[in-house]
Protein backbone atom coordinates (compact mmCIF):
# COMPACT_ATOMS: atom_id res chain seq x y z
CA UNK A 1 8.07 -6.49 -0.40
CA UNK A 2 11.14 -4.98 1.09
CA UNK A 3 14.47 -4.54 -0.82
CA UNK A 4 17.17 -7.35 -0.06
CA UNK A 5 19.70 -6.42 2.40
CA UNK A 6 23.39 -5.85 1.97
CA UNK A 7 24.22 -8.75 4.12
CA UNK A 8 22.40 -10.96 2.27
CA UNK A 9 23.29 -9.63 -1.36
CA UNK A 10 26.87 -10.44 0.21
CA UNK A 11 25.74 -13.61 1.40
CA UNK A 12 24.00 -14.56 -2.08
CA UNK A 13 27.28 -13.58 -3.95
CA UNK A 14 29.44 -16.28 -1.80
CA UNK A 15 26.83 -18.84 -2.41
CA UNK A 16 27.11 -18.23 -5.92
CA UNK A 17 30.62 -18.62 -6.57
CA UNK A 18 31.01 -21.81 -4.42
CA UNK A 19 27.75 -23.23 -6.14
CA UNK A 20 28.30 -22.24 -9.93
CA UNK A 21 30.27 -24.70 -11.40
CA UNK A 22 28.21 -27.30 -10.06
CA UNK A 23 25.18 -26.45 -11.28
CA UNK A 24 26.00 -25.64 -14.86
CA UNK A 25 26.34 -29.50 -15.83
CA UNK A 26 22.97 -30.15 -14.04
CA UNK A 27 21.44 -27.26 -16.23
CA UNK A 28 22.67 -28.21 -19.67
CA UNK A 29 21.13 -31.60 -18.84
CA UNK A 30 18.02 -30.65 -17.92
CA UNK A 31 17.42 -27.61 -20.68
CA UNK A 32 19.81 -29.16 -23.32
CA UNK A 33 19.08 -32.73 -23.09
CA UNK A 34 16.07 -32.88 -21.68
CA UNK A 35 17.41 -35.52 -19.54
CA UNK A 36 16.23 -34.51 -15.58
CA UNK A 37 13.97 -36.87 -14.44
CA UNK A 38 14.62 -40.48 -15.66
CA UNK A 39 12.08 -43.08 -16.22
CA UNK A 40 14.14 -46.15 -16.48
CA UNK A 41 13.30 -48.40 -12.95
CA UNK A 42 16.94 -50.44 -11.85
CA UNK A 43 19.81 -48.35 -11.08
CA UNK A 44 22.17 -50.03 -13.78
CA UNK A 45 19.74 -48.68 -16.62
CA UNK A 46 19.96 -45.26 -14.30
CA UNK A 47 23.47 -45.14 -14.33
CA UNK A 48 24.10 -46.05 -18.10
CA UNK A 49 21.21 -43.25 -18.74
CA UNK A 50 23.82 -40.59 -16.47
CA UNK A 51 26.89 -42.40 -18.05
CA UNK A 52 25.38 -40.84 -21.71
CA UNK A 53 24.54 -37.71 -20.15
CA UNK A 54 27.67 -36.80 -18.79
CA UNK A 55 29.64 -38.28 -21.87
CA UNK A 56 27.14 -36.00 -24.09
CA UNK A 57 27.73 -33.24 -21.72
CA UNK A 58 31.38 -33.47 -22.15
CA UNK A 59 30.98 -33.26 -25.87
CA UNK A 60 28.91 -30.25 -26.12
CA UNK A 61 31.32 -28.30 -23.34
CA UNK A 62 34.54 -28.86 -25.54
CA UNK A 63 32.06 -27.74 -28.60
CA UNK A 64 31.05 -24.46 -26.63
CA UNK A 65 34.82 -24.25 -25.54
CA UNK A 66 36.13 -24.44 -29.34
CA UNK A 67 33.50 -21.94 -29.95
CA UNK A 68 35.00 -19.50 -28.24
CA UNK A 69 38.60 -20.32 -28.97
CA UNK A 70 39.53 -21.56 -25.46
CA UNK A 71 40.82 -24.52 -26.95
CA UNK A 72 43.06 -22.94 -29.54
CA UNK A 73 44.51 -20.57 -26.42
CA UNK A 74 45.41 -23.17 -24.42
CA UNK A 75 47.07 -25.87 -27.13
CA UNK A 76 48.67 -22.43 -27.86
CA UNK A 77 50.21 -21.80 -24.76
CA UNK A 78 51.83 -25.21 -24.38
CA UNK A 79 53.98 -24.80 -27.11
């Protein structure tokens, strides 16, 4: 197998920074939560399964955020 080329280490890099933020939410649901594939059939009992997800989601990023004092910074700063 040949090495990847500079164009497309360049290419891979813009990709990356237009895709990250996206997919971080989708990959604390999946590994995290467990919570990929759902197995409810009607798309109301799919949406409140999401609805959970995301709130839970929420929850854990202002735990990881706290964590790291981001929180404290920025209550810090508006004062």
């Amino acid at each position: 197998m040949h090495p990847i080329g500079i164009r497309d280490v360049l290419k891979n890099a813009r990709i990356s920074r237009i895709l990250s933020p996206g997919e971080r939410p989708y990959a604390v649901i999946k590994n995290v939560f467990h919570s990929a594939h759902t197995r409810v059939t009607t798309v109301l009992r799919v949406y409140t399964k999401m609805l959970f997800s995301a709130f839970c989601f929420n929850r854990f990023q202002l735990a990881t955020l706290k964590k790291q004092g981001v929180l404290e910074r920025m209550l810090s700063t508006k004062n």
